[in-house]
Protein backbone atom coordinates (compact mmCIF):
# COMPACT_ATOMS: atom_id res chain seq x y z
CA UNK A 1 0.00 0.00 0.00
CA UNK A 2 1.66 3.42 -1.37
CA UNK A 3 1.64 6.10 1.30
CA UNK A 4 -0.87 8.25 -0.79
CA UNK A 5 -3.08 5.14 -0.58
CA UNK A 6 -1.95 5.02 3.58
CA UNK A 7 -3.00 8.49 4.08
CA UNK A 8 -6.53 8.24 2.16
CA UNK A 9 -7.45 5.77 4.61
CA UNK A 10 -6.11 7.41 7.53
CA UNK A 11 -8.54 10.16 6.63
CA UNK A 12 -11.65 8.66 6.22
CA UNK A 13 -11.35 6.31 9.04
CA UNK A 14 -11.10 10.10 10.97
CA UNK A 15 -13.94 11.03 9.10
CA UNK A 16 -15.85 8.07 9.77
CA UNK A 17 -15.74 7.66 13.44
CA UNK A 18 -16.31 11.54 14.51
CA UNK A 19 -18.99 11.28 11.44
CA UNK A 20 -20.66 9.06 13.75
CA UNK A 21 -20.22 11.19 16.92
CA UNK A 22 -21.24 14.26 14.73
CA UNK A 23 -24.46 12.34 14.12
CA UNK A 24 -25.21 10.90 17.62
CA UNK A 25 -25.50 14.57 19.23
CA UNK A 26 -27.46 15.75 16.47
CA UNK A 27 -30.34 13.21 16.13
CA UNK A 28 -33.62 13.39 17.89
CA UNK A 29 -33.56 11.04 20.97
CA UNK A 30 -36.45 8.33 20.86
CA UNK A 31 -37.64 7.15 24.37
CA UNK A 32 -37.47 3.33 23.95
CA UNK A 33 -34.97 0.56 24.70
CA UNK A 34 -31.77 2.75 25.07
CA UNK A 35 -29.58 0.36 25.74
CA UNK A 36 -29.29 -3.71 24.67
CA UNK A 37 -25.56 -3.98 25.50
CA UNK A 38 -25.35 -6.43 28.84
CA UNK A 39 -23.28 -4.99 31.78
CA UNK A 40 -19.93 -6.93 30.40
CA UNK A 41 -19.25 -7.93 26.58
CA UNK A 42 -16.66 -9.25 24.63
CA UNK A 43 -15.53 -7.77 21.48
CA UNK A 44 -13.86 -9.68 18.61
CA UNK A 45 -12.28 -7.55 15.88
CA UNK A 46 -10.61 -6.70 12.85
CA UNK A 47 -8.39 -3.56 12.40
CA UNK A 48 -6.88 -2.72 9.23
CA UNK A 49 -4.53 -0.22 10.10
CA UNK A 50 -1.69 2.15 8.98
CA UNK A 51 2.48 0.81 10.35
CA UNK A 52 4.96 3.62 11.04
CA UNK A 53 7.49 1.04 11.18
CA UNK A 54 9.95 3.64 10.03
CA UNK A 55 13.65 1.69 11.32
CA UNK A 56 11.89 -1.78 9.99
CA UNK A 57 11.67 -0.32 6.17
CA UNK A 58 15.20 1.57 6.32
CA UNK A 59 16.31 -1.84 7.45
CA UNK A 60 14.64 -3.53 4.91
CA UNK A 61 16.03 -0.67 1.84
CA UNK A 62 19.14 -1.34 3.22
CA UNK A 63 18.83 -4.94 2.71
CA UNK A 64 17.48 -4.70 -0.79
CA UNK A 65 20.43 -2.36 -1.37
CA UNK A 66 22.65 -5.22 -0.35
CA UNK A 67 20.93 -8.06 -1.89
CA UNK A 68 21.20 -6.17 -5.41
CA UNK A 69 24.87 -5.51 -5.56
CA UNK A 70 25.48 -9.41 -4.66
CA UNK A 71 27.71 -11.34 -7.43
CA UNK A 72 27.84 -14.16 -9.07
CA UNK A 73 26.28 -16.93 -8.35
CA UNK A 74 23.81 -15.16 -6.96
CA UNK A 75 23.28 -12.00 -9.21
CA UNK A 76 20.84 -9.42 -8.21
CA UNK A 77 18.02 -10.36 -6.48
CA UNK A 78 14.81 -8.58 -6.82
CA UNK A 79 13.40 -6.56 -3.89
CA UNK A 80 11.13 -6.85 -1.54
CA UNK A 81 8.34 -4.57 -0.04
CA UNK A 82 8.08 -2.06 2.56
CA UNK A 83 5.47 -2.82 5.36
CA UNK A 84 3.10 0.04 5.77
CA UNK A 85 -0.31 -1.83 6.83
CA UNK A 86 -1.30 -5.09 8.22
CA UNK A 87 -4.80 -6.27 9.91
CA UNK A 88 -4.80 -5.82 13.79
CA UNK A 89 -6.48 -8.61 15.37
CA UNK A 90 -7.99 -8.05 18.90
CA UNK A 91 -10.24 -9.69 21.77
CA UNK A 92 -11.93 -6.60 24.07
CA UNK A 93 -13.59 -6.73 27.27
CA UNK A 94 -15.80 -3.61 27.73
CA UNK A 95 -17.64 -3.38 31.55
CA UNK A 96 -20.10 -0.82 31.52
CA UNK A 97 -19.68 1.05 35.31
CA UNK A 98 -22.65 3.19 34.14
CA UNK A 99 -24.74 4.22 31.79
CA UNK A 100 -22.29 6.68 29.89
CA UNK A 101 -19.19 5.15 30.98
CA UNK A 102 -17.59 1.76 29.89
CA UNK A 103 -14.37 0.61 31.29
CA UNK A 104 -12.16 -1.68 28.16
CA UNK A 105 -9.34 -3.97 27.79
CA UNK A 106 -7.97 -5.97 25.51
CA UNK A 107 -5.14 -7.96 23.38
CA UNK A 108 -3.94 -8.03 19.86
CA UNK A 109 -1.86 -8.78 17.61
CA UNK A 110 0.02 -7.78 14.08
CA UNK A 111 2.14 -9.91 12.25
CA UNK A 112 2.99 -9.29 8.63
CA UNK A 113 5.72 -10.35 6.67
CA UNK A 114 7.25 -9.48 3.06
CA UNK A 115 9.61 -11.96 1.41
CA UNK A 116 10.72 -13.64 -2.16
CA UNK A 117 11.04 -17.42 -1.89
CA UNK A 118 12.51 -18.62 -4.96
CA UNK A 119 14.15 -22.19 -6.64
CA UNK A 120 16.24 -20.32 -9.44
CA UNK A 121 17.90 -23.73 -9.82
CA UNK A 122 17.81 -27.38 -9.24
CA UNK A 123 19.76 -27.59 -5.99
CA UNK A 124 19.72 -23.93 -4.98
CA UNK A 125 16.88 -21.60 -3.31
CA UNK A 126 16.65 -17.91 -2.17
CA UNK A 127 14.86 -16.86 0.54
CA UNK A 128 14.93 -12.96 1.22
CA UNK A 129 12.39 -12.10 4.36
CA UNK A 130 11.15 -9.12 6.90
CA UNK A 131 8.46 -10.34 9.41
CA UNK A 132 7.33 -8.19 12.16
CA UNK A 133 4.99 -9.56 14.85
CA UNK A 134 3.75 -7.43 17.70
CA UNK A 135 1.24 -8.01 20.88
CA UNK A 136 -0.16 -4.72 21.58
CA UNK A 137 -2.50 -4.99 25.36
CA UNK A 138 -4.92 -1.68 26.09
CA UNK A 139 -6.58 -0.54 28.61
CA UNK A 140 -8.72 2.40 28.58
CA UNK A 141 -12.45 3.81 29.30
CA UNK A 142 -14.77 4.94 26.69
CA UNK A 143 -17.83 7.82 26.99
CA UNK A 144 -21.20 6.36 25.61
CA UNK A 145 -23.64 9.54 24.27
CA UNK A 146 -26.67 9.42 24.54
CA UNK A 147 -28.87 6.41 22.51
CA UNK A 148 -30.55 7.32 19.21
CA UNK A 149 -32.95 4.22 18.71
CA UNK A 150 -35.51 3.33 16.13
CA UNK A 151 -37.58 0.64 16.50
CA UNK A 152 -35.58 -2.41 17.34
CA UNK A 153 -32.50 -0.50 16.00
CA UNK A 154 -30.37 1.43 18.70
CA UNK A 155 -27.41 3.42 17.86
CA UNK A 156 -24.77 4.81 20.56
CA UNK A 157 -21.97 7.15 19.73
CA UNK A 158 -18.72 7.18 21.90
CA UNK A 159 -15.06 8.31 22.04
CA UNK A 160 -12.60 6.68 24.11
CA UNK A 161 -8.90 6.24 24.72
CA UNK A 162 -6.19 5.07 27.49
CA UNK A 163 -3.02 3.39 27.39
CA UNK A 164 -1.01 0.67 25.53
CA UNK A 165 1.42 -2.06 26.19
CA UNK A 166 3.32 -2.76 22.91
CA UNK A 167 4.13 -6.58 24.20
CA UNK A 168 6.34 -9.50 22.95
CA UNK A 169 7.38 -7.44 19.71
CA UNK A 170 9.36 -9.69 17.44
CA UNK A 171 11.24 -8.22 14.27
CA UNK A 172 12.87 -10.45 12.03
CA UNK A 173 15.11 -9.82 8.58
CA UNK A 174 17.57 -11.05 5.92
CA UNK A 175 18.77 -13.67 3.42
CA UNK A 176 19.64 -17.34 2.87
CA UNK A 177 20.89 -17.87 -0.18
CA UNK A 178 22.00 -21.59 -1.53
CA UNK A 179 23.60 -22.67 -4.41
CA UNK A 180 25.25 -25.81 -5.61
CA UNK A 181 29.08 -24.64 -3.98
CA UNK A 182 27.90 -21.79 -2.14
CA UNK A 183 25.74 -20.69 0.72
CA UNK A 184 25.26 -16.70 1.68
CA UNK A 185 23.04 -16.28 5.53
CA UNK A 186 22.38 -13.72 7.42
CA UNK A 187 19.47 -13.61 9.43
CA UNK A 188 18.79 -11.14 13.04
CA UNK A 189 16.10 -11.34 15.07
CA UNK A 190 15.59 -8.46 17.47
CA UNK A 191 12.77 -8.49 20.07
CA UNK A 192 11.58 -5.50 22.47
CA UNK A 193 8.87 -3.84 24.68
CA UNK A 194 7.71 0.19 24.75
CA UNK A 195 4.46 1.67 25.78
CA UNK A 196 1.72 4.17 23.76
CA UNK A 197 -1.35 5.44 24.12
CA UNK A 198 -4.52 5.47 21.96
CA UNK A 199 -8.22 7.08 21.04
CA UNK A 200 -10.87 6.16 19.00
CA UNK A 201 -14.51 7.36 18.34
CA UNK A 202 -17.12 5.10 16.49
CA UNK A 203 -20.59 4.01 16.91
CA UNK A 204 -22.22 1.17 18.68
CA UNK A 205 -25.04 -0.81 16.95
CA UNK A 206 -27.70 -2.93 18.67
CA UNK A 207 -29.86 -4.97 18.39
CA UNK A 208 -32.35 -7.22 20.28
CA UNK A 209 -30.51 -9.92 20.27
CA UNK A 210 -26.93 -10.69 22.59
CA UNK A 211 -25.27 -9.34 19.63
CA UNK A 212 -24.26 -6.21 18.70
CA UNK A 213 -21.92 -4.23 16.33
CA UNK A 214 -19.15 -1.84 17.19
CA UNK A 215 -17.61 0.84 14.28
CA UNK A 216 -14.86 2.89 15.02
CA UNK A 217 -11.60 5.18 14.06
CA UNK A 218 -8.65 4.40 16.07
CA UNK A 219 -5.78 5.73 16.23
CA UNK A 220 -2.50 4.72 18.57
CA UNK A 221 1.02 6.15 19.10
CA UNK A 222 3.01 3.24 20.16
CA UNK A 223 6.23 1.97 19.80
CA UNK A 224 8.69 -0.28 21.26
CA UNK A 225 11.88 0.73 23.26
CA UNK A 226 15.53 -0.10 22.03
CA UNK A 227 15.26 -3.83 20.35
CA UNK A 228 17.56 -6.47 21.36
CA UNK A 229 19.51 -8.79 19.47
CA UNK A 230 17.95 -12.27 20.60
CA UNK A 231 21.20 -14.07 20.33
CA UNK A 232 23.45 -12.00 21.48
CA UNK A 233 21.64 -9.44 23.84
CA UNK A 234 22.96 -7.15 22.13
CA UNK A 235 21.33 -3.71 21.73
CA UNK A 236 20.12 -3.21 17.43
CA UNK A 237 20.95 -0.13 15.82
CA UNK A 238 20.09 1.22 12.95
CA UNK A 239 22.69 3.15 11.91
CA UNK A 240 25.83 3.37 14.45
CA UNK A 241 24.80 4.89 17.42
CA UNK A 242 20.90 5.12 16.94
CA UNK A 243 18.94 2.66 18.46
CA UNK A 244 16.45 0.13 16.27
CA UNK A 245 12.58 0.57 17.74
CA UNK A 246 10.07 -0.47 16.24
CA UNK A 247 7.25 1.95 15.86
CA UNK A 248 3.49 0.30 15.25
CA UNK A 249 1.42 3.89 15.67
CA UNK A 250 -0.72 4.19 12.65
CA UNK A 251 -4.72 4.46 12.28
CA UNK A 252 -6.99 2.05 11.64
CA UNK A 253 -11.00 1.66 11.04
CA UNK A 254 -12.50 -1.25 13.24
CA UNK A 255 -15.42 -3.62 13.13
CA UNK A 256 -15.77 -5.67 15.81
CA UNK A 257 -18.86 -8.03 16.83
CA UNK A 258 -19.91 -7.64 20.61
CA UNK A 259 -20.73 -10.63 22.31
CA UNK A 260 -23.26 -9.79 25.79
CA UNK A 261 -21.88 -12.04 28.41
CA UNK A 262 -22.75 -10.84 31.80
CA UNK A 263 -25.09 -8.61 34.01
CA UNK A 264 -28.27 -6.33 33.44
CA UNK A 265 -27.36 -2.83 31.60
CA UNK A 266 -26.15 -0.06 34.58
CA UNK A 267 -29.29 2.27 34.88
């Protein structure tokens, strides 16, 4: 995904979510089941979203770089892509303390990869790889407006943010290269932990049923601290004297399916 295409999303994921807000505090408020969503939920999701990653790509340009100028028997091989987007997986508690108020928490996780995985001859192969996996944890509290409903149909607007764990982030990237007489590796690993924060706004669809809907903008600043070398402990750089992080802030545009678990809805 080309950053123009990156930052065309980014907006109307923004555009979206306070769209939704925008609407909520606007629309005439019905007096009828205002809200369907049990005490506790659970909220499975998809995310895609928008990767900073700004040290992974320079790391993987500069292996590209070095992969192209390799000689013979190896010639040039072809590159391989920047990461810039991946789907954010999550599972979401969300406790509603009262009517307006909803305490959440949750876990997730990114992995993406780009690679070329080739058998240019008979008893040779080339394998040139970046893979980034991350575990990102939140915690936070969002702020339910008040219900718009229609018939069986209730919609509540909300914003909401808090803070984030960027957990058990795992960064992995070069070559292995094999040919008849000759073998070319070199592979690091580097894995690390940071912190972040995030906010969203969206709109909450339900239904009467134990199901409901959640659509939202998100967006998160998070990225790890200084990555470590797995084999060696050794702190990464990028370039001598600058540590490697590795940044996963980006936005995204969720839809996650609520699942009512527990407890009447707070009055």
């Amino acid at each position: 995904m080309s950053f123009a295409c990156w930052r065309s999303a980014a907006r109307v994921a923004v555009v979206l979510g306070f769209s939704a807000v925008a609407l909520g505090t606007v629309a005439p408020t019905v007096d009828a089941d205002e809200q369907r969503a049990s005490r506790l939920g659970l909220a499975l999701s998809v995310m895609p979203t928008g990767l900073a990653l700004g040290d992974v790509n320079a790391g993987i340009d500069l292996l590209n770089q070095e992969t192209a100028s390799l000689g013979s028997p190896f010639n040039a091989q072809a590159p391989i892509d920047n990461i810039t987007w991946d789907g954010l997986w999550q599972a979401e508690l969300k406790y509603f303390v009262t009517r307006k108020w909803a305490v959440v928490g949750g876990i997730g996780q990114i992995k993406k990869e780009s690679k070329l995985e080739l058998q240019p001859v008979a008893d040779g192969s080339t394998l040139i790889r970046a893979y980034v996996r991350s575990v990102p944890i939140h915690l936070g509290a969002d702020y339910y407006f008040e219900p718009r409903t229609s018939g069986d149909f209730t919609m509540r607007p909300f914003v909401g943010g808090g803070y984030m764990r960027v957990g058990e982030t795992k960064v992995t990237a070069g070559y292995d290269l094999m040919r008849p007489d000759t073998t070319l590796q070199t592979i690091v690993t580097g894995t690390g932990r940071g912190h972040g924060a995030w906010v969203e706004a969206g709109a909450h669809l339900m239904f009467p049923s134990r199901y409901s809907i959640l659509i939202n903008a998100n967006y998160r600043y998070a990225k790890t601290g200084a990555m470590t070398n797995v084999e060696t402990g050794d702190p990464l750089e990028i370039v001598p004297g600058e540590d490697f992080v590795t940044d996963i802030s980006g936005f995204g545009l969720r839809f996650a399916l609520q699942i009512n678990l527990w407890g009447k809805p707070p009055e």
